[in-house]
C-alpha atoms as a PDB file:
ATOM      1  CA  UNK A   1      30.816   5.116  -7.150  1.00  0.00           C
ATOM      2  CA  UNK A   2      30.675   3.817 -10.679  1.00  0.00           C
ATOM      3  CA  UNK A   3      30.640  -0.356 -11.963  1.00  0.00           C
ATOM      4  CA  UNK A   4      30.739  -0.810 -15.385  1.00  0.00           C
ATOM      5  CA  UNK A   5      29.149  -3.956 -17.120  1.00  0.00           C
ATOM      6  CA  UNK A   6      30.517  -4.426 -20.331  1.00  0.00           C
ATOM      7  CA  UNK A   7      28.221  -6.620 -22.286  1.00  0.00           C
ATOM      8  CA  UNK A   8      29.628  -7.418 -25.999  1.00  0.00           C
ATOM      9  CA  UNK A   9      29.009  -3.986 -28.018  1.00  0.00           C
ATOM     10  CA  UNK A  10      26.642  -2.858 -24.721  1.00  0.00           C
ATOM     11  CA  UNK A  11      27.750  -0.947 -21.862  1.00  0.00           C
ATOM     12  CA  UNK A  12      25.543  -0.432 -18.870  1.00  0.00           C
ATOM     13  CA  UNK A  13      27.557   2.010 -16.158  1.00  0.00           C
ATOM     14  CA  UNK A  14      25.742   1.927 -12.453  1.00  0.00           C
ATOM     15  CA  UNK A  15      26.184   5.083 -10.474  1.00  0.00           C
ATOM     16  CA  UNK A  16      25.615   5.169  -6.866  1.00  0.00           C
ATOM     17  CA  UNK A  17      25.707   8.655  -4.753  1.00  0.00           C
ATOM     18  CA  UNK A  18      27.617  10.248  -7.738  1.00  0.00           C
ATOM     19  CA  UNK A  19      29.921  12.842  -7.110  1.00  0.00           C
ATOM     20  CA  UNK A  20      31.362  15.552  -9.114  1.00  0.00           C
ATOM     21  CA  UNK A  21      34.212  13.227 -10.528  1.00  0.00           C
ATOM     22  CA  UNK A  22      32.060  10.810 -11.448  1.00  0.00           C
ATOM     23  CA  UNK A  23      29.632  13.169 -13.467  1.00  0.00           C
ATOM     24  CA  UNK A  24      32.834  14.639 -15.235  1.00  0.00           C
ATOM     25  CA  UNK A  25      33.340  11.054 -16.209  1.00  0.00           C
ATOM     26  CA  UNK A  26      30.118   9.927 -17.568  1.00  0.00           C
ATOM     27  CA  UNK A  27      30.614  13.226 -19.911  1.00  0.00           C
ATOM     28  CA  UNK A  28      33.978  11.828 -20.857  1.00  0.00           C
ATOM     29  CA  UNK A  29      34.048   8.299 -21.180  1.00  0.00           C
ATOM     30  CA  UNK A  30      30.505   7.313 -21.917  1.00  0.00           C
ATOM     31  CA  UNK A  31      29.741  11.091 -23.776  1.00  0.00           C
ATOM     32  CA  UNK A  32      26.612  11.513 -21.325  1.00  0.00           C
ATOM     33  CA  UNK A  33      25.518  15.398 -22.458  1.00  0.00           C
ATOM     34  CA  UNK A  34      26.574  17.714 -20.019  1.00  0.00           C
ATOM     35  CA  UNK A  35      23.412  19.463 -19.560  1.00  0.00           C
ATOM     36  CA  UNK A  36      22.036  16.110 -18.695  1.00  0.00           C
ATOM     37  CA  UNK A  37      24.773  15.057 -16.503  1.00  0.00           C
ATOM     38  CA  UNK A  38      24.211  17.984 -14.133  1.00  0.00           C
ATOM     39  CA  UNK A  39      20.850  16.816 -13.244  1.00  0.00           C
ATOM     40  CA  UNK A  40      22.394  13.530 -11.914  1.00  0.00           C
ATOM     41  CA  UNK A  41      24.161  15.199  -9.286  1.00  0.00           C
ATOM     42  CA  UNK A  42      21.164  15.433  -6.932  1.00  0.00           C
ATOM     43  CA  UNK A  43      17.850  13.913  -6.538  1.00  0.00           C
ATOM     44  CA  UNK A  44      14.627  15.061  -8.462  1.00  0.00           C
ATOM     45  CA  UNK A  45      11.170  15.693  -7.093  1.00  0.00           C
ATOM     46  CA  UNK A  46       9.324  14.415 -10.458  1.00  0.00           C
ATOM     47  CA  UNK A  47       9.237  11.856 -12.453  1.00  0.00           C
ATOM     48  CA  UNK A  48       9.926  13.243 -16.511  1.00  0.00           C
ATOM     49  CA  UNK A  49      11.199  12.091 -19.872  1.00  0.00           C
ATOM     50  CA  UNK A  50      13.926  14.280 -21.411  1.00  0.00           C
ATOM     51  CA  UNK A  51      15.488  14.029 -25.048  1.00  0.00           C
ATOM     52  CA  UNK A  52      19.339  15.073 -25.115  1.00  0.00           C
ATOM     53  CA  UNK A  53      20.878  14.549 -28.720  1.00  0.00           C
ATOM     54  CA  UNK A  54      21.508  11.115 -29.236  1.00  0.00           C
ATOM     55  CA  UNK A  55      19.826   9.612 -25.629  1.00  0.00           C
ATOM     56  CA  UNK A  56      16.912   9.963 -23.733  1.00  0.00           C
ATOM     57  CA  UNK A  57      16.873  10.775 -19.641  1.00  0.00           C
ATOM     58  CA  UNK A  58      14.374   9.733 -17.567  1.00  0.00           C
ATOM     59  CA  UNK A  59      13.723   9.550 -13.864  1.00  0.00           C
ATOM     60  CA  UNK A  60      11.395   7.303 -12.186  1.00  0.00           C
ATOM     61  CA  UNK A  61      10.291   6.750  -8.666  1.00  0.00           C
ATOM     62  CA  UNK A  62       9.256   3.153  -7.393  1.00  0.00           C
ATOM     63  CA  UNK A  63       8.125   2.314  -4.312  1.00  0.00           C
ATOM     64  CA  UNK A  64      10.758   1.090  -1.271  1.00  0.00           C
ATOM     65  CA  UNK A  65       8.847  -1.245   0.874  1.00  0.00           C
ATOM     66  CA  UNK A  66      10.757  -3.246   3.965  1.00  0.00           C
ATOM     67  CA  UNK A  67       8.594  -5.392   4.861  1.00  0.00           C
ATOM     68  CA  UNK A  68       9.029  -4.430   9.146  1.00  0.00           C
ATOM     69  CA  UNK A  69       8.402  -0.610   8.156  1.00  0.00           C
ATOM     70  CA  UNK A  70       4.140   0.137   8.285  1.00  0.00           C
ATOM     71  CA  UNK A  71       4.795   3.158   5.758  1.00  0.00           C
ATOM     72  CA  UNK A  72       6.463   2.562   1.921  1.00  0.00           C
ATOM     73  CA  UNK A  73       8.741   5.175   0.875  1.00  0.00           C
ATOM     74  CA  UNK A  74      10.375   5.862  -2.407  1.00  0.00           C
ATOM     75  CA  UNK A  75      13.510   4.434  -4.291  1.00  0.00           C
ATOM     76  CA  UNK A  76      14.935   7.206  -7.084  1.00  0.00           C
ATOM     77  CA  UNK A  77      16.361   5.346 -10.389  1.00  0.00           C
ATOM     78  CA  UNK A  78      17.555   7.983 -13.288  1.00  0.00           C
ATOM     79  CA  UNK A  79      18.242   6.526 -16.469  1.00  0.00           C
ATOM     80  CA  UNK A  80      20.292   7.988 -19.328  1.00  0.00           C
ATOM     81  CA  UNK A  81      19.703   5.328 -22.693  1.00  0.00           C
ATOM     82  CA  UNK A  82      21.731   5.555 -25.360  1.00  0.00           C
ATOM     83  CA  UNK A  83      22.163   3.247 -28.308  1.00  0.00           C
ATOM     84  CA  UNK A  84      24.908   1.259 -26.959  1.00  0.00           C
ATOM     85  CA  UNK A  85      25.145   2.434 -23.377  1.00  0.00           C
ATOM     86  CA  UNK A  86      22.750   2.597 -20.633  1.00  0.00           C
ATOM     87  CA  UNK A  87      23.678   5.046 -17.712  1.00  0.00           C
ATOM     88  CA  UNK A  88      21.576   4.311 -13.873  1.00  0.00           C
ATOM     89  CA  UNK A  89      22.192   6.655 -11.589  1.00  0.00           C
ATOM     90  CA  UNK A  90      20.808   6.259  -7.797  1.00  0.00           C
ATOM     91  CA  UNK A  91      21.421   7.592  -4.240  1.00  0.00           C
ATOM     92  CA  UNK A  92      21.089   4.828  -2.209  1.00  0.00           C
ATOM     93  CA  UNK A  93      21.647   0.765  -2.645  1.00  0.00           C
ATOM     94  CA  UNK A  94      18.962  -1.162  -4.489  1.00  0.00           C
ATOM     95  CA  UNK A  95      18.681  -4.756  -4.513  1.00  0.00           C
ATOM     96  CA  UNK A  96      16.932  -5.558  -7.855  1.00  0.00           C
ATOM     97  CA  UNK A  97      20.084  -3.768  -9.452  1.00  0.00           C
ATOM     98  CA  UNK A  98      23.028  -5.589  -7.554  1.00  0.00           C
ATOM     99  CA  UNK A  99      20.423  -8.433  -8.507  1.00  0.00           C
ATOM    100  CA  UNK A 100      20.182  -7.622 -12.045  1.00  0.00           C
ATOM    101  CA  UNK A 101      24.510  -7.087 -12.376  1.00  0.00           C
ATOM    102  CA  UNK A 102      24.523 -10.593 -11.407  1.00  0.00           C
ATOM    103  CA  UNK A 103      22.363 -12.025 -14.301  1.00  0.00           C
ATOM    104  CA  UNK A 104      24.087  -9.724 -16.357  1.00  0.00           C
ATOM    105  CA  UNK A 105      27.551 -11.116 -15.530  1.00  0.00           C
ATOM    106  CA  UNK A 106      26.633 -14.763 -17.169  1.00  0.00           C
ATOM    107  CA  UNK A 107      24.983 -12.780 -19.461  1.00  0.00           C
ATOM    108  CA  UNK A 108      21.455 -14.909 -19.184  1.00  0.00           C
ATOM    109  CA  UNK A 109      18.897 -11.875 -18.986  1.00  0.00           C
ATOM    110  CA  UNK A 110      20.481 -11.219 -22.748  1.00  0.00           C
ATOM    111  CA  UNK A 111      19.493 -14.383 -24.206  1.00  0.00           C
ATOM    112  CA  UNK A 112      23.243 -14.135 -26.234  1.00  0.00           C
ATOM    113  CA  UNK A 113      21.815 -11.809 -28.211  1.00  0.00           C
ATOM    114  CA  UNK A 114      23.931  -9.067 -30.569  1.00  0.00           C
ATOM    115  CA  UNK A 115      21.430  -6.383 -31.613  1.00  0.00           C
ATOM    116  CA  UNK A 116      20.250  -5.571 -28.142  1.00  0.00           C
ATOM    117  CA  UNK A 117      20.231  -1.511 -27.046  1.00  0.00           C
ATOM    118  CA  UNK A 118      20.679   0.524 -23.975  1.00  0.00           C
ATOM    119  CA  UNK A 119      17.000   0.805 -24.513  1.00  0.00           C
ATOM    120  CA  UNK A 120      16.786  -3.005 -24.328  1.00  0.00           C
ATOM    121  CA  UNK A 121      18.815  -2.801 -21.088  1.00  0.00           C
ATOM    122  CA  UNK A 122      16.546  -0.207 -19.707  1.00  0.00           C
ATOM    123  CA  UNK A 123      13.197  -2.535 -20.535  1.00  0.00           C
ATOM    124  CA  UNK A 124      14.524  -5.477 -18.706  1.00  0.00           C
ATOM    125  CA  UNK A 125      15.345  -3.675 -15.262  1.00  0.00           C
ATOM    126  CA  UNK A 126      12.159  -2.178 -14.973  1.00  0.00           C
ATOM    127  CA  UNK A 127      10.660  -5.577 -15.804  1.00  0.00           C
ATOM    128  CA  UNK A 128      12.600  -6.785 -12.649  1.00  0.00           C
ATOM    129  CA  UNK A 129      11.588  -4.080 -10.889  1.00  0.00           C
ATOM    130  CA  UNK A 130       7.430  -4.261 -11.136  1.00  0.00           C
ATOM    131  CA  UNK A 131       7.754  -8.304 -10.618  1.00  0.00           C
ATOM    132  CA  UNK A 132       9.451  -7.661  -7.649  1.00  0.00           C
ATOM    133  CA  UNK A 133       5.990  -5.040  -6.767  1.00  0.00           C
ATOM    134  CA  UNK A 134       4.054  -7.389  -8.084  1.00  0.00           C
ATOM    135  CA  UNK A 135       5.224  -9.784  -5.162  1.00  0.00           C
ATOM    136  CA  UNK A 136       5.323  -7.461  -2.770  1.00  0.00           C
ATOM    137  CA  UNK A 137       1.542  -6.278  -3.706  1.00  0.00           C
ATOM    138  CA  UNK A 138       0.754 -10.478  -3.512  1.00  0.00           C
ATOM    139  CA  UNK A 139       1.974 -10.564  -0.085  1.00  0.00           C
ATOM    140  CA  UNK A 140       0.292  -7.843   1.463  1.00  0.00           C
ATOM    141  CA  UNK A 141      -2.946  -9.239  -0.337  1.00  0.00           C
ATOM    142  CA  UNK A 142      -2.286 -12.130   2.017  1.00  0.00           C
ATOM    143  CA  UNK A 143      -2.064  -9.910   4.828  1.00  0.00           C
ATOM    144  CA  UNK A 144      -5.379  -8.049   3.789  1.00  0.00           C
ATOM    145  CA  UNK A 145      -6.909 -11.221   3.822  1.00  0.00           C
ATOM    146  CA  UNK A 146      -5.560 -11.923   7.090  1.00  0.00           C
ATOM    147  CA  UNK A 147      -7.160  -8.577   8.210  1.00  0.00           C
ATOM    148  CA  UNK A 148     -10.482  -9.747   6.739  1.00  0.00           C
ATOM    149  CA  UNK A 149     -10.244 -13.350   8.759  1.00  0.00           C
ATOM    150  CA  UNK A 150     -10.269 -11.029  11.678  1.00  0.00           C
ATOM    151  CA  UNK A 151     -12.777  -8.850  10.857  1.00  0.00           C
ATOM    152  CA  UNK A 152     -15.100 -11.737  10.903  1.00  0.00           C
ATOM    153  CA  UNK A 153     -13.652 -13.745  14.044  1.00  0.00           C
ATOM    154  CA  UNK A 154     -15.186 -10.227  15.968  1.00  0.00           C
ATOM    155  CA  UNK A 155     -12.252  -8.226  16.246  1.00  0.00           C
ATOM    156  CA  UNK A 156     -13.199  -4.873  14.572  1.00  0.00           C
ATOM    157  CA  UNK A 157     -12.363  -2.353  16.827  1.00  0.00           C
ATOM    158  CA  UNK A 158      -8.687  -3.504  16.525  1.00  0.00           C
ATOM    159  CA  UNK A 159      -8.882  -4.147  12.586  1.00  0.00           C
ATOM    160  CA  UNK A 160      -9.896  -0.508  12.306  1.00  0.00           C
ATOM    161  CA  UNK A 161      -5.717   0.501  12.692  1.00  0.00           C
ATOM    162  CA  UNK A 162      -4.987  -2.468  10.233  1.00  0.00           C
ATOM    163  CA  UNK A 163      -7.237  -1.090   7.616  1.00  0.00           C
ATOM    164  CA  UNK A 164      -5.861   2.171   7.928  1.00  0.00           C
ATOM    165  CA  UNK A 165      -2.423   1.148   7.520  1.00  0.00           C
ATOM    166  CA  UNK A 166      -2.636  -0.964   4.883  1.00  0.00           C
ATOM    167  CA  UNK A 167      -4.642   1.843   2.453  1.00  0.00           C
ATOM    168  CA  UNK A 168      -1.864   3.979   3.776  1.00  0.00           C
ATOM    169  CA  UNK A 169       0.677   1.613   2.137  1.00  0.00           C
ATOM    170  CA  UNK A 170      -1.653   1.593  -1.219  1.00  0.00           C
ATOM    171  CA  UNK A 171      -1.165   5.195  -1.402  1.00  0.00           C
ATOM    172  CA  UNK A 172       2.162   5.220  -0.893  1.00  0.00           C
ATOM    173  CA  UNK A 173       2.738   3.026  -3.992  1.00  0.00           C
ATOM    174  CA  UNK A 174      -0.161   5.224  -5.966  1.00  0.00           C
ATOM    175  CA  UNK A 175       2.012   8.147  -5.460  1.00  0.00           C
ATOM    176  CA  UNK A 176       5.091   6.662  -6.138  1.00  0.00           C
ATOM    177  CA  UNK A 177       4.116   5.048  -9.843  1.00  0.00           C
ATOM    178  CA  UNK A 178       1.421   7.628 -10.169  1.00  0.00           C
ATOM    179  CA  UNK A 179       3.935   9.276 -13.315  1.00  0.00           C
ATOM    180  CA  UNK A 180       4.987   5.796 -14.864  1.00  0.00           C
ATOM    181  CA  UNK A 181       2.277   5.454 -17.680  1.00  0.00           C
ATOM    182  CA  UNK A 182       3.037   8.902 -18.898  1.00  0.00           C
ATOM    183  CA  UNK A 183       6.753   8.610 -19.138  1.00  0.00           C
ATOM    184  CA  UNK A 184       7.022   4.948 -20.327  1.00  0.00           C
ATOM    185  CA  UNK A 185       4.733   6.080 -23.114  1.00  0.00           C
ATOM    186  CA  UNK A 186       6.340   9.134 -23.682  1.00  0.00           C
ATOM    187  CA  UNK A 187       9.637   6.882 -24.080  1.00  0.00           C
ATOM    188  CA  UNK A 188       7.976   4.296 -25.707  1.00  0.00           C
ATOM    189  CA  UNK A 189       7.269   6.958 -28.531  1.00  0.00           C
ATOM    190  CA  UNK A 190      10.703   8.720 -28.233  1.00  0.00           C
ATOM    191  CA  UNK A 191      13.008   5.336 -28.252  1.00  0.00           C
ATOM    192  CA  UNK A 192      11.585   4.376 -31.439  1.00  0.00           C
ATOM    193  CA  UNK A 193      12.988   7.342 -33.517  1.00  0.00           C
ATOM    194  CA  UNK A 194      17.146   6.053 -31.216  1.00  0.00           C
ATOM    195  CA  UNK A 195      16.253   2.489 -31.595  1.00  0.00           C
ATOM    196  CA  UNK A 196      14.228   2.262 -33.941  1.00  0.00           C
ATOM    197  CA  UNK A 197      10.864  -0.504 -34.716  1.00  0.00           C
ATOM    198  CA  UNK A 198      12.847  -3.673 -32.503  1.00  0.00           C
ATOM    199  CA  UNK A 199      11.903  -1.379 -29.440  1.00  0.00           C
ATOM    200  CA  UNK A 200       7.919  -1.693 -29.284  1.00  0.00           C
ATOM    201  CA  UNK A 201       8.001  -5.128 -28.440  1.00  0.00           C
ATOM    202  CA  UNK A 202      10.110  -4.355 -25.029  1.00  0.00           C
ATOM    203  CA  UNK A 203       8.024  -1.479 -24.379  1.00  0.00           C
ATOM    204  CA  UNK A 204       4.758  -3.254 -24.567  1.00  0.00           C
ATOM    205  CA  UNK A 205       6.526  -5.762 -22.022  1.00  0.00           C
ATOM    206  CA  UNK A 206       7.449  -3.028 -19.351  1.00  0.00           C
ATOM    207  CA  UNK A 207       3.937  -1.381 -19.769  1.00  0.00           C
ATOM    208  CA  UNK A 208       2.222  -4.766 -19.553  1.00  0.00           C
ATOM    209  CA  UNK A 209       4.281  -5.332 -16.468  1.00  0.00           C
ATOM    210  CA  UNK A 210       3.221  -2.172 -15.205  1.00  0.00           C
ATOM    211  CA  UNK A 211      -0.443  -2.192 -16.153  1.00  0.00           C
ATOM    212  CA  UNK A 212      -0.190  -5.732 -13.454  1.00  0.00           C
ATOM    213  CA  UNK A 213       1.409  -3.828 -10.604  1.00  0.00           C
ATOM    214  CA  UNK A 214      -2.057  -0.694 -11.444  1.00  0.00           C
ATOM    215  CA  UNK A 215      -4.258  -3.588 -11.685  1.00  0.00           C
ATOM    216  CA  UNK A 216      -3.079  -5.278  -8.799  1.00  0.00           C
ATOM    217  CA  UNK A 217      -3.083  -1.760  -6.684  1.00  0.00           C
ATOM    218  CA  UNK A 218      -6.715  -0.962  -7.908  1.00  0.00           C
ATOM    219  CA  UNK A 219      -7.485  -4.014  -6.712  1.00  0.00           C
ATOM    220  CA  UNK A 220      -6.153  -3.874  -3.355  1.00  0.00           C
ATOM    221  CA  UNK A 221      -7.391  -1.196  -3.004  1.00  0.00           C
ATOM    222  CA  UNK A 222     -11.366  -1.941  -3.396  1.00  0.00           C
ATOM    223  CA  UNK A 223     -10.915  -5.011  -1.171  1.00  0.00           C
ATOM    224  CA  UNK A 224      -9.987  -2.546   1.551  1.00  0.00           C
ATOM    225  CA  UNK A 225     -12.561  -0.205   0.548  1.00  0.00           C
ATOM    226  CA  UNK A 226     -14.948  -2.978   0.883  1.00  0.00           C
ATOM    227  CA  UNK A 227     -13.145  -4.172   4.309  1.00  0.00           C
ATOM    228  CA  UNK A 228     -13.542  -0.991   6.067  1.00  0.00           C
ATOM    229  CA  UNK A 229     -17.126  -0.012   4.816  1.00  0.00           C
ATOM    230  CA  UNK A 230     -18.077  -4.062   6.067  1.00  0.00           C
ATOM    231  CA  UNK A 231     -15.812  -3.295   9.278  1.00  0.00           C
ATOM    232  CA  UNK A 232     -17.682   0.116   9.862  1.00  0.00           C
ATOM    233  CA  UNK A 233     -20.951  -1.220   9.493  1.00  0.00           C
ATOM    234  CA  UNK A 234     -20.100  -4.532  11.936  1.00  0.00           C
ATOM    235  CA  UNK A 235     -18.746  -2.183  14.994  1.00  0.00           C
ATOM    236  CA  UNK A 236     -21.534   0.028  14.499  1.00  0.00           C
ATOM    237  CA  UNK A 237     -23.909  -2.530  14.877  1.00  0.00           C
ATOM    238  CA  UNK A 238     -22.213  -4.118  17.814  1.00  0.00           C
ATOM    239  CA  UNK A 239     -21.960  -0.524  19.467  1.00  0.00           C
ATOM    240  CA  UNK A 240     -26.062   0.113  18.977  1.00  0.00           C
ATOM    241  CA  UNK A 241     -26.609  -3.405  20.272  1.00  0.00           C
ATOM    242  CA  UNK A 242     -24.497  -2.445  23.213  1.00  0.00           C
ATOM    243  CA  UNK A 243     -25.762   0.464  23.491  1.00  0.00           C
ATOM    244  CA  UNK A 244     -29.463  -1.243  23.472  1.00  0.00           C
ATOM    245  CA  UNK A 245     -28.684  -2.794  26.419  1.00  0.00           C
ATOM    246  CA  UNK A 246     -27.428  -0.608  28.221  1.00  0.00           C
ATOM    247  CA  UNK A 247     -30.845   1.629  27.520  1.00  0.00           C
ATOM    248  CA  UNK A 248     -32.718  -1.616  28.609  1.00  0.00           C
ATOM    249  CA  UNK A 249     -30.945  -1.741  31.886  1.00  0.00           C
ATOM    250  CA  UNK A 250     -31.212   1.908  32.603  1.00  0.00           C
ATOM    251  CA  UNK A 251     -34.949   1.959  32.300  1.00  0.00           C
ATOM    252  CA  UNK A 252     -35.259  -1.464  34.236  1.00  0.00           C
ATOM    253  CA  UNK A 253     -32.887  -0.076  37.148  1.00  0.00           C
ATOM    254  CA  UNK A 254     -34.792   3.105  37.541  1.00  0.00           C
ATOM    255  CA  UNK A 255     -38.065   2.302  38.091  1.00  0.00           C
ATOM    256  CA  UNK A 256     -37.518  -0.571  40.138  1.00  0.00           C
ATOM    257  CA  UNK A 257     -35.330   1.660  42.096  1.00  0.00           C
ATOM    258  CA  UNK A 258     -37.892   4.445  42.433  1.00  0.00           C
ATOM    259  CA  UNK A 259     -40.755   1.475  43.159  1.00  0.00           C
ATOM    260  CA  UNK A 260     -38.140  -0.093  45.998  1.00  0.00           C
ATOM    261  CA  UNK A 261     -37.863   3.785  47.482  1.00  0.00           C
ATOM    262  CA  UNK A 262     -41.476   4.677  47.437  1.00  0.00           C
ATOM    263  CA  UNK A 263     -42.480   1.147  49.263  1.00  0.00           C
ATOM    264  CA  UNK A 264     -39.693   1.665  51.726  1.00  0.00           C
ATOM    265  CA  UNK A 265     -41.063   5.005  52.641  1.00  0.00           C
ATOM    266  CA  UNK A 266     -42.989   5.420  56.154  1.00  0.00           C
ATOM    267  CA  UNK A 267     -45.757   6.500  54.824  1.00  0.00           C
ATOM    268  CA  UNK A 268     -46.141   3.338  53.016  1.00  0.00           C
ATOM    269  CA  UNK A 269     -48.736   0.361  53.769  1.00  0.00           C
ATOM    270  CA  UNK A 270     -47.416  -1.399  56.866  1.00  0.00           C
ATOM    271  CA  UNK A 271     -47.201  -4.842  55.354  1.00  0.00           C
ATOM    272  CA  UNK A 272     -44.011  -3.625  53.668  1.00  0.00           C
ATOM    273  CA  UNK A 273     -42.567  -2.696  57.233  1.00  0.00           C
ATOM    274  CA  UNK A 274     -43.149  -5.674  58.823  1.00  0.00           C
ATOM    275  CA  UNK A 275     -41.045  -8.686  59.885  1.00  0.00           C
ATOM    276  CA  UNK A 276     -41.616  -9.961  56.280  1.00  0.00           C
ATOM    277  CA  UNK A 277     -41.518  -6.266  54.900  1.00  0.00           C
ATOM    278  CA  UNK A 278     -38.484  -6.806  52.807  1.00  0.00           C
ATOM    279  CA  UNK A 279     -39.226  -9.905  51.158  1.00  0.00           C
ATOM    280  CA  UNK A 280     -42.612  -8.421  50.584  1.00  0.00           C
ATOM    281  CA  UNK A 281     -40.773  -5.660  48.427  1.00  0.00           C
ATOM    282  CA  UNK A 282     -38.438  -8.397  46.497  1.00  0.00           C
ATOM    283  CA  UNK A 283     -41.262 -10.714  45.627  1.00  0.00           C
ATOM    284  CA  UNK A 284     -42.910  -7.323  43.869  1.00  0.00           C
ATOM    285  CA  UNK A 285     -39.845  -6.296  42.049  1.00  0.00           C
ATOM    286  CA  UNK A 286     -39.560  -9.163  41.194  1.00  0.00           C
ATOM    287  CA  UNK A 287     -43.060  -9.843  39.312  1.00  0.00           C
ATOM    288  CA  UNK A 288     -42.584  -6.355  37.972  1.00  0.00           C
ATOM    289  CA  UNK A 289     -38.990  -7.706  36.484  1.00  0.00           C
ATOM    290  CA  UNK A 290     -40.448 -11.015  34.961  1.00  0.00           C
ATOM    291  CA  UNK A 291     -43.466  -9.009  32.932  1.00  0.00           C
ATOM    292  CA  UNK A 292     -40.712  -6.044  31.887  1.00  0.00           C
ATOM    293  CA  UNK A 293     -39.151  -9.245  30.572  1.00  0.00           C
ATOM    294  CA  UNK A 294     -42.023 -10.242  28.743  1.00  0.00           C
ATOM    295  CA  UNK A 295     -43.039  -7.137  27.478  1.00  0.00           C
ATOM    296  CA  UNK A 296     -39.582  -6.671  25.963  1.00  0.00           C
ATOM    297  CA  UNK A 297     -40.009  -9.860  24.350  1.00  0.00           C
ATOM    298  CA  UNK A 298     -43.018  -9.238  23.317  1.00  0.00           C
ATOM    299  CA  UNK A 299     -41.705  -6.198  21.561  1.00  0.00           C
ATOM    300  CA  UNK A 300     -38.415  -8.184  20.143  1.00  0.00           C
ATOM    301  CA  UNK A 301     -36.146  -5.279  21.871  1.00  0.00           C
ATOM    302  CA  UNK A 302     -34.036  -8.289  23.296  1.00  0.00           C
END
């Protein structure tokens, strides 16, 4: 399906699940090459920068993140920019471009201005596009910090799936972006000889908008470092001092076992068989209990 936005001397033509009509048209209304055109048919596996003539094709992967889904998978945008038309191709529907053909309609994300290039066009939805990672990396900061209340309030052993999922989600947005910096720059370079020397000044605003989103993920991505090394080290404390105890009250049990079998024996001095004969027995487990007590103590094992 093809929507054209015309946009004074600018045309920017959306393409969603293109078919074999619609590539013939892009070649014959908007004079897409054909070579180029092809690739649009289907999705790629990698993100690249290719020069065709007169425009430039790119693909770029950015990560798709509902917020109800625990894993982030990846949203395909190809771009073909030419001087006065910008071509995005896409399989699927994607919000920040429905968004963007709104603000393009009153024509505000333009500023009114005549000189502008598909290149310009090109700068402004990625723009839209990392913001809208940017506040998606923002909330799940909130969440990691959530995590970390938790960790804290003695709930490790349940923060240990948390942890895991959210460094899952950080690598699912390090893999999708992980080709950005080398094809923005790549274009960066590339646009100038279309577009000439008015085109640095949008590229250094999409790769300043994109060195936020790496900052922002190398960030998240220590704190959760840090989370699960502090997380580790908490239930593995709480597991030896459990497991302390337990030691404690295996080599109390035993012996004072053994003791109450060997004075219970018939062989044993008769004042432990006697009417008072049990309570005999209890008052010396007992004493022997109170000075293990002591000793332990003594010792700081408890």
């Amino acid at each position: 399906m093809i929507t054209v936005h015309r946009l004074k001397a600018l045309t920017w033509v959306d393409v969603e699940n293109p078919t074999r009509e619609d590539i013939q048209a892009l070649i014959a209304d908007y004079k897409v090459h054909p070579a180029c055109a092809e690739e649009l048919l289907t999705p790629s596996e990698r993100a690249k920068v290719d020069t065709y003539e007169d425009s430039l094709y790119l693909v770029l992967h950015y990560p798709d993140h509902p917020a109800k889904n625990r894993r982030i998978g990846e949203i395909e945008i190809n771009f073909v920019v030419m001087k006065d038309v910008l071509v995005t191709v896409h399989y699927q529907p994607i919000d920040i471009l429905i968004e963007f053909s709104e603000q393009v309609k009153v024509d505000s994300v333009l500023d009114r201005n005549d000189h502008l290039t598909g290149g310009h066009l090109f700068f402004q939805i990625n723009n839209l596009l990392y913001h809208e990672l940017i506040e998606e990396l923002e909330g799940m900061h909130a969440e990691i910090k959530k995590v970390e209340a938790q960790i804290f309030a003695g709930h490790e052993l349940r923060m240990v799936e948390e942890i895991s999922t959210f460094q899952r989600k950080v690598l699912d947005f390090r893999q999708a972006l992980r080709y950005h910096s080398t094809v923005l720059k790549s274009f960066e370079t590339r646009s100038r000889q279309l577009f000439g020397e008015t085109a640095d000044s949008y590229a250094d605003l999409v790769l300043g908008e994109y060195t936020k989103v790496q900052s922002l993920l190398e960030n998240e991505r220590d704190l959760l470092k840090e989370l699960r090394e502090t997380n580790d080290s908490l239930l593995t404390a709480k597991n030896n001092d459990v497991t302390k105890k337990l030691t404690l009250m295996a080599f109390v049990t035993f012996p004072l076992t053994l003791i109450a079998i060997l004075l219970g024996l018939e062989d044993s001095p008769r004042i432990f068989h006697g009417p008072d004969g049990f309570w005999v027995i209890v008052g010396i487990l007992l004493v022997l209990l109170i000075l293990m007590h002591g000793y332990f103590n003594y010792k700081k094992w408890i």
